[in-house]
Protein backbone atom coordinates (compact mmCIF):
# COMPACT_ATOMS: atom_id res chain seq x y z
CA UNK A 1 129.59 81.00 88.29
CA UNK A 2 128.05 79.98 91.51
CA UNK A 3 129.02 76.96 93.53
CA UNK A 4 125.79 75.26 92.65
CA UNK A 5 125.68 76.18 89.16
CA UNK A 6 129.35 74.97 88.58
CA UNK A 7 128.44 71.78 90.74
CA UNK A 8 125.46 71.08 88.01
CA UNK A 9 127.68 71.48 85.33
CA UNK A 10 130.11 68.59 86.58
CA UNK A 11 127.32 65.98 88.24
CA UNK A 12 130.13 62.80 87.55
CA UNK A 13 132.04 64.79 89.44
CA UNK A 14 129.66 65.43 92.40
CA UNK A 15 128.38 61.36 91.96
CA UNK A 16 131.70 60.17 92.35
CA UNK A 17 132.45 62.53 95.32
CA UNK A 18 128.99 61.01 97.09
CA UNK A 19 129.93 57.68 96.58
CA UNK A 20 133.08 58.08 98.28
CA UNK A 21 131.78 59.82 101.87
CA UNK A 22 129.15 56.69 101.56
CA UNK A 23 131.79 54.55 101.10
CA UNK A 24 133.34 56.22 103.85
CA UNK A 25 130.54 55.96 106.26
CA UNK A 26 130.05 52.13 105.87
CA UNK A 27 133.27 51.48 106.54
CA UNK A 28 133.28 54.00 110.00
CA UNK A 29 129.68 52.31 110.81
CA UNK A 30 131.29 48.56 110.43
CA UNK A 31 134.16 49.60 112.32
CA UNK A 32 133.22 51.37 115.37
CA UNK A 33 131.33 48.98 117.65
CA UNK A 34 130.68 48.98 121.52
CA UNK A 35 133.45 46.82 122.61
CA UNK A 36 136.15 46.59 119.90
CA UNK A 37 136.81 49.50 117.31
CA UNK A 38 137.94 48.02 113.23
CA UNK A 39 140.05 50.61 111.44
CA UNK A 40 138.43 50.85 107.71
CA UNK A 41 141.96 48.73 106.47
CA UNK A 42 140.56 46.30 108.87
CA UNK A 43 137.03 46.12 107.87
CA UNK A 44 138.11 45.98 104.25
CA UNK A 45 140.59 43.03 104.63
CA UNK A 46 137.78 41.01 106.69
CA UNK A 47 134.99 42.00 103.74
CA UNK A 48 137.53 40.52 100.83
CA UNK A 49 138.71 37.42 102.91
CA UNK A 50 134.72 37.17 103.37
CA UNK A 51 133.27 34.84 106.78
CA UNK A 52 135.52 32.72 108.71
CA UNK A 53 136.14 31.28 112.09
CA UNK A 54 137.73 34.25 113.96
CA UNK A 55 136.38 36.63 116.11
CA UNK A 56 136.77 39.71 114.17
CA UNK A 57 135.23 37.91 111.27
CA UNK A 58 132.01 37.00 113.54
CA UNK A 59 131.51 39.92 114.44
CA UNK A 60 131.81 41.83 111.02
CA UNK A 61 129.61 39.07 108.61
CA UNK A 62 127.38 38.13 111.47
CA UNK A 63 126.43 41.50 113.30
CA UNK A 64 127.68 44.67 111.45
CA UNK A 65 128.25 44.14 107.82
CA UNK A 66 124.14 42.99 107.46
CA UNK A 67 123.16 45.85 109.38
CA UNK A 68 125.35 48.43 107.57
CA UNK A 69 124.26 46.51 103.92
CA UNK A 70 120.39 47.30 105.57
CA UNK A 71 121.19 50.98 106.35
CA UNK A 72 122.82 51.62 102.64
CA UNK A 73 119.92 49.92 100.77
CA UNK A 74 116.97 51.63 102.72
CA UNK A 75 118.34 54.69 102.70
CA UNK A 76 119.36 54.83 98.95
CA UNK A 77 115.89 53.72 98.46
CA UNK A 78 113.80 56.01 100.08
CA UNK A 79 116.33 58.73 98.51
CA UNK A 80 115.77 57.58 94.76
CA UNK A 81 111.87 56.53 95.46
CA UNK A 82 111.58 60.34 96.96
CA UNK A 83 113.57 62.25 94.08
CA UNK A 84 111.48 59.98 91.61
CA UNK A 85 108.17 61.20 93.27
CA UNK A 86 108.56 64.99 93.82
CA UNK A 87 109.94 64.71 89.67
CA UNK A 88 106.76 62.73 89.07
CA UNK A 89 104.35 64.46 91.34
CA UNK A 90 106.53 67.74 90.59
CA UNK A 91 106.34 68.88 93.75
CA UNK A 92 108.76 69.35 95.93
CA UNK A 93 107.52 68.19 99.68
CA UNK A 94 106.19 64.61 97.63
CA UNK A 95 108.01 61.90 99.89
CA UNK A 96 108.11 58.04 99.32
CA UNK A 97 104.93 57.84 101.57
CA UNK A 98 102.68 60.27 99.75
CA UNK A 99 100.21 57.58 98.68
CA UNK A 100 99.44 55.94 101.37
CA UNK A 101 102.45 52.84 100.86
CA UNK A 102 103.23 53.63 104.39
CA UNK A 103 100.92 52.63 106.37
CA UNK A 104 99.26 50.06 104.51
CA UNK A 105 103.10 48.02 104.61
CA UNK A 106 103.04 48.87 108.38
CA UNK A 107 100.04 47.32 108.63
CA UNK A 108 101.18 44.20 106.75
CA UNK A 109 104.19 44.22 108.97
CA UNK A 110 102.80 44.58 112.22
CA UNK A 111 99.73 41.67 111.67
CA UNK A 112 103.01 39.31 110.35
CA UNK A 113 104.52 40.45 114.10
CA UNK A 114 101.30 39.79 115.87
CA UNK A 115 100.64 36.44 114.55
CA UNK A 116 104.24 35.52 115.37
CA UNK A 117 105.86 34.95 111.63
CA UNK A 118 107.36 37.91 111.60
CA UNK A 119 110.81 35.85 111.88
CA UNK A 120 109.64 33.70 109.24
CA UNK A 121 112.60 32.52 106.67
CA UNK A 122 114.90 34.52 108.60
CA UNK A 123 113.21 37.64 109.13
CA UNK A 124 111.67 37.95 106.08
CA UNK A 125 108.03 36.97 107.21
CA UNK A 126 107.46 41.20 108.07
CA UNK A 127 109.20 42.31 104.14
CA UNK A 128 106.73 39.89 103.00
CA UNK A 129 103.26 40.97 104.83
CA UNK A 130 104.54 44.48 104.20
CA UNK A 131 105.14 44.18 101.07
CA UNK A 132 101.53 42.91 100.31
CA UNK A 133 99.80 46.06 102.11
CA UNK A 134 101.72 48.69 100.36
CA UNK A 135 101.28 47.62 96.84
CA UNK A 136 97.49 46.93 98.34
CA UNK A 137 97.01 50.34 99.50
CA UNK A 138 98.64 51.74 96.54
CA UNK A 139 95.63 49.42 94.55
CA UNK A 140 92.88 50.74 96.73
CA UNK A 141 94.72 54.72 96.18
CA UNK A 142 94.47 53.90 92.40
CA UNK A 143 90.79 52.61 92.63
CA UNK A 144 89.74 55.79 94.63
CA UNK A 145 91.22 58.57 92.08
CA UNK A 146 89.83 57.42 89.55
CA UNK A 147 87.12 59.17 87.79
CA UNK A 148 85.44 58.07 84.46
CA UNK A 149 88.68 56.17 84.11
CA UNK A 150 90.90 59.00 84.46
CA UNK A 151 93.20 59.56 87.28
CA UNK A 152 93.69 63.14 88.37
CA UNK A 153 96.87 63.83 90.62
CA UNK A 154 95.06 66.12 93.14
CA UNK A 155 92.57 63.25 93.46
CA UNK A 156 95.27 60.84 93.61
CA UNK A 157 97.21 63.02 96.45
CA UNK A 158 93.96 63.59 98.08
CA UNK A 159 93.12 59.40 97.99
CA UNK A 160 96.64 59.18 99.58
CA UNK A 161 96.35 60.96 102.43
CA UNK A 162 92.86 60.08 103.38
CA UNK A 163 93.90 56.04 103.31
CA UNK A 164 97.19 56.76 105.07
CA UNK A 165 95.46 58.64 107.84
CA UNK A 166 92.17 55.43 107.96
CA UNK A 167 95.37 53.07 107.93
CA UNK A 168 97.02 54.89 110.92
CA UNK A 169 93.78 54.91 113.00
CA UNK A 170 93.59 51.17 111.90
CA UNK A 171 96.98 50.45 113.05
CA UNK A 172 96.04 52.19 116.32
CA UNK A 173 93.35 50.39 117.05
CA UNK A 174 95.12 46.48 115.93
CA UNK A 175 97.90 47.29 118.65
CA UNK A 176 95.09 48.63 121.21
CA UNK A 177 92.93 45.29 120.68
CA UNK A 178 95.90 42.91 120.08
CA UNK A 179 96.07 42.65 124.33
CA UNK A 180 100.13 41.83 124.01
CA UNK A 181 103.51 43.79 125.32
CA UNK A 182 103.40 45.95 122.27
CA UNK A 183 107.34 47.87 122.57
CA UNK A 184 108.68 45.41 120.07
CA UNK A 185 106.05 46.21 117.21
CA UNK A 186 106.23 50.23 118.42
CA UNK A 187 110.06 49.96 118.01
CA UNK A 188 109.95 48.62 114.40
CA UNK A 189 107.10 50.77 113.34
CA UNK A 190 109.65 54.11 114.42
CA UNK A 191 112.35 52.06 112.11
CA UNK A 192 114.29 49.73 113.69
CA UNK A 193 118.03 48.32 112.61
CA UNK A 194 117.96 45.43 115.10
CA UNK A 195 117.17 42.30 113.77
CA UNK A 196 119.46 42.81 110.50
CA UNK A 197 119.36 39.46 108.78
CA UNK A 198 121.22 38.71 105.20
CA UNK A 199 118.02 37.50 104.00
CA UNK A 200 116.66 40.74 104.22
CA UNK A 201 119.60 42.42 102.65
CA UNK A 202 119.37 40.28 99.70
CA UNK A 203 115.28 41.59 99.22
CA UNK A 204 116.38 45.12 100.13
CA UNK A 205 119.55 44.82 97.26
CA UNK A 206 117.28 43.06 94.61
CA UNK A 207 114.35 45.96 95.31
CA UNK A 208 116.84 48.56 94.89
CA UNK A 209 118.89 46.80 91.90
CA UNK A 210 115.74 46.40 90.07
CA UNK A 211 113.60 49.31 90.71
CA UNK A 212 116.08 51.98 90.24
CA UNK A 213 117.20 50.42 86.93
CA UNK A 214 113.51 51.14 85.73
CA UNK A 215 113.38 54.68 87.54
CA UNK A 216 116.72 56.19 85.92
CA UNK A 217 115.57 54.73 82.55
CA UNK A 218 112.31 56.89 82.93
CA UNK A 219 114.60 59.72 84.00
CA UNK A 220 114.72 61.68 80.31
CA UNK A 221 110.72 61.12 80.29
CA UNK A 222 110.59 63.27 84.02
CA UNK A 223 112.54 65.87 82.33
CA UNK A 224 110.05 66.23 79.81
CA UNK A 225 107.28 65.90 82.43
CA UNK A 226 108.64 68.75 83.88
CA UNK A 227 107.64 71.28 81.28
CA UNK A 228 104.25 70.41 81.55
CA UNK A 229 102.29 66.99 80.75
CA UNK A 230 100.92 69.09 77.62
CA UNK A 231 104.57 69.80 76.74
CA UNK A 232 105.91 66.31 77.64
CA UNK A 233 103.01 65.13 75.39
CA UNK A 234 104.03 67.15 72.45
CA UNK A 235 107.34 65.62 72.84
CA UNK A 236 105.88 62.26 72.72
CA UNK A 237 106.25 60.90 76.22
CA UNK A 238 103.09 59.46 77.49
CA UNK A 239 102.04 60.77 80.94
CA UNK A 240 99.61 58.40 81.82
CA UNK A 241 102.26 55.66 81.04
CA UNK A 242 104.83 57.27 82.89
CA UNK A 243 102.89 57.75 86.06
CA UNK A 244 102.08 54.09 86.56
CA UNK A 245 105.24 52.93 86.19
CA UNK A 246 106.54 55.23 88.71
CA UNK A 247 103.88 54.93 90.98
CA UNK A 248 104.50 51.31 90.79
CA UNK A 249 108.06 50.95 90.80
CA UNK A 250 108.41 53.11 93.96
CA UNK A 251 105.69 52.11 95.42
CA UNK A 252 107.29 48.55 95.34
CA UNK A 253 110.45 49.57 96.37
CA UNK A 254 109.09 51.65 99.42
CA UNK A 255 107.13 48.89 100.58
CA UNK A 256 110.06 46.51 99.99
CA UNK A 257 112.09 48.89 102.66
CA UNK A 258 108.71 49.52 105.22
CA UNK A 259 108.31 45.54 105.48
CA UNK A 260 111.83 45.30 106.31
CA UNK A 261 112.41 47.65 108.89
CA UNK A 262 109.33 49.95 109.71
CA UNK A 263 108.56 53.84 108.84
CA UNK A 264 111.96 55.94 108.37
CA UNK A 265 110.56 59.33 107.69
CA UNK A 266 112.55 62.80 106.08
CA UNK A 267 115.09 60.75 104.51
CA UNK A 268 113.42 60.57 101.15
CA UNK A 269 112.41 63.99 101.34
CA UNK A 270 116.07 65.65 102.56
CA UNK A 271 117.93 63.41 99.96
CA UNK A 272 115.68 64.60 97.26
CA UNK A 273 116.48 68.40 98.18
CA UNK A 274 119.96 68.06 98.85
CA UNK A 275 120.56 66.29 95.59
CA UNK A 276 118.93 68.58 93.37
CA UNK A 277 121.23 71.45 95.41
CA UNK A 278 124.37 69.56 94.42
CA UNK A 279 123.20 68.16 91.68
CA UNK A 280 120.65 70.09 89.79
CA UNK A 281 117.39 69.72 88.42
CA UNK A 282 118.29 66.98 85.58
CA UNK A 283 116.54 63.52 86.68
CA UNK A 284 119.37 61.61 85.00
CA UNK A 285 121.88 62.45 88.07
CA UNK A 286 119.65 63.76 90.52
CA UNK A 287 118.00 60.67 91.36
CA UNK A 288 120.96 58.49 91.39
CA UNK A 289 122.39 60.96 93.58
CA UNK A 290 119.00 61.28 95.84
CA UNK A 291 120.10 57.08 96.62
CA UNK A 292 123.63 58.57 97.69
CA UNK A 293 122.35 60.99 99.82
CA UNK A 294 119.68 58.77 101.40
CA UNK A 295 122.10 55.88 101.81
CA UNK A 296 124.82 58.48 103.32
CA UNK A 297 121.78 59.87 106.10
CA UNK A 298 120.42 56.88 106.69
CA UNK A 299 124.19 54.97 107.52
CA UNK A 300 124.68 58.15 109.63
CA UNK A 301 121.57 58.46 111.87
CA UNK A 302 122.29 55.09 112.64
CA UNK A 303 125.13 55.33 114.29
CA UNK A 304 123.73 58.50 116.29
CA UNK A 305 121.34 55.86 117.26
CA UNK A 306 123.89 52.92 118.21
CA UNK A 307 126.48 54.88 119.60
CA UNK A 308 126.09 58.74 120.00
CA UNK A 309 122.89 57.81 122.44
CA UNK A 310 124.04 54.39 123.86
CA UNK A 311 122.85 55.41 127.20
CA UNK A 312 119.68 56.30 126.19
CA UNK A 313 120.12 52.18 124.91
CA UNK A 314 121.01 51.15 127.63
CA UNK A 315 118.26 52.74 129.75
CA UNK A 316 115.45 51.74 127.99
CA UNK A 317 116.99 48.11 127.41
CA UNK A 318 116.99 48.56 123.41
CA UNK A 319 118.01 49.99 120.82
CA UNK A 320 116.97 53.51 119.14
CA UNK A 321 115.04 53.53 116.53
CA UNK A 322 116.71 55.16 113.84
CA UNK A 323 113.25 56.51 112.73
CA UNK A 324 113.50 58.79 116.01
CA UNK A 325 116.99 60.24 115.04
CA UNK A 326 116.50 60.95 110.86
CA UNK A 327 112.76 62.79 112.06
CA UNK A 328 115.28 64.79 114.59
CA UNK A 329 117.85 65.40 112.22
CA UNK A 330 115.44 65.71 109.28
CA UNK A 331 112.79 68.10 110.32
CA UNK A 332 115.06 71.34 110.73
CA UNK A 333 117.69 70.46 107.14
CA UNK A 334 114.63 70.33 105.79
CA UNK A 335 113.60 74.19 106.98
CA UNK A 336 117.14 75.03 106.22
CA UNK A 337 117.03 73.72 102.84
CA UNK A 338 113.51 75.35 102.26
CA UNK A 339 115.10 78.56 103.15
CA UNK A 340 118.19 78.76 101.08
CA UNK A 341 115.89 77.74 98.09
CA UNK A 342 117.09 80.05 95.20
């Protein structure tokens, strides 16, 4: 018995072993900051005596803790929202961007940045506007597909790439005519950490609470789906059905994540892969482990970003996008991945 086989065969086992190097990595990404370094015994007393007066509690409830709660949630959303498309979609380079949710929640973001509310209600004023424009575009994808009220997937793929490239060149063209110092929106579009607010933790944890409640419980109907939609008809799961409420669901989710802190690319794709290699191919585990993954490479990356390339920080007077390092990191696990494929 191989490794992988062996792993699929004990996926509790593999869960619970993901969990903990997540746990793991919160902890190391509350503790180490630029000044003063928290041991994880540390970190966990100040998380169960919760926010007080003294300085180690400032710094942990005020600056780390939201930003490492941001890091877990987008990244464990993007992982299930990308294992739940390419399961969906089946096919395997589907990403939670594929229709287009992208950059219509950019777009949403970056007109709530332009018309200053983008710190409205404490930073929530972007989720919000992005929000809108990716369950918008994901309308407009839906309205283009369809044909005599059907909607094919190729057309459906097709509709999603054509709006996210229009919505790029729109994007383009709203920071070109906008006439302002444009670094700030350019540094959340290439997903930025920085302005890490509990309000926006509380969005990211309800859109990832929620949505992959109603994602796992569709995970039984993917496995059918996977056979074939004639097959997964036979066995009376509804394609048509299924589709919208994934499509839906993610698309939600994903723009829940964009409007919060801008376009984090691979992540969703690489957990996806790397799940289904420890995992397997059975939706039930593999996408709650996708979430593991995505939360692990996400919490990761960003501390590549905060610490690993401080001087690049402290050159260009703010912080790296994380966006920059998981595209970095991504691009070539990805190939790797792609060419240990069994």
């Amino acid at each position: 018995m191989t490794p992988q086989n062996g792993a699929r065969h004990r996926p509790g086992r593999t869960l619970i072993v993901l969990a903990c190097v997540v746990v793991l990595l919160f902890l190391v990404h509350v503790g180490i900051g630029t000044h003063e370094w928290y041991t994880p015994w540390k970190i966990l007393g100040e998380i169960f005596r919760g926010p007080g007066g003294e300085e180690a509690s400032v710094v942990v409830w005020q600056n780390r803790l939201p930003r490492a709660c941001m890091c877990f949630f987008v990244g464990a959303i993007l992982g299930v929202v990308g294992s739940a498309f390419q399961a969906q979609f089946r096919n395997p380079l589907a990403d939670p961007f594929i229709v287009g949710v992208s950059s219509g929640s950019a777009i949403g973001g970056v007109v709530a940045l332009l018309v200053g509310i983008g710190a409205w209600m404490g930073g929530l004023g972007t989720a919000l506007f992005g929000f809108v424009g990716g369950m918008l575009s994901l309308a407009l994808v839906l309205a283009l597909a369809r044909r005599r009220g059907v909607i094919d997937v190729t057309s459906l793929l097709l509709a999603g790439v054509v709006l996210g490239s229009f919505l790029s060149s729109v994007l383009t063209l709203t920071l070109l005519l906008a006439g302002k110092d444009t670094n700030r929106v350019l540094t959340w579009l290439s997903g930025s950490l920085s302005e890490s607010f509990w309000s926006k933790v509380y969005l990211l944890a309800a859109a990832f609470a929620a949505g992959t409640v109603i994602l796992v419980r569709q995970s039984r109907l993917l496995n059918a789906l996977a056979l074939g939609e004639e097959e997964a008809a036979r066995l009376g799961v509804d394609p048509v059905r299924l589709r919208n409420i994934v499509l839906t669901t993610g698309t939600a989710m994903t723009a829940a994540a964009v409007g919060s802190v801008g376009i984090i690319g691979f992540v969703g794709l690489v957990s996806a892969h790397i799940s289904r290699r420890l995992i397997g191919v059975d939706w039930r585990w593999s996408l709650t482990g996708a979430g593991l993954v995505g939360a692990g490479l996400l919490l990761a990356s960003d501390l590549i970003a905060q610490r690993a390339l401080s001087v690049l920080t402290q050159t260009i007077g703010f912080d790296v996008p994380v966006g920059i390092v998981t595209a970095i990191l991504g691009a070539p696990v990805l190939l790797v991945l792609l060419r240990r494929k069994p």
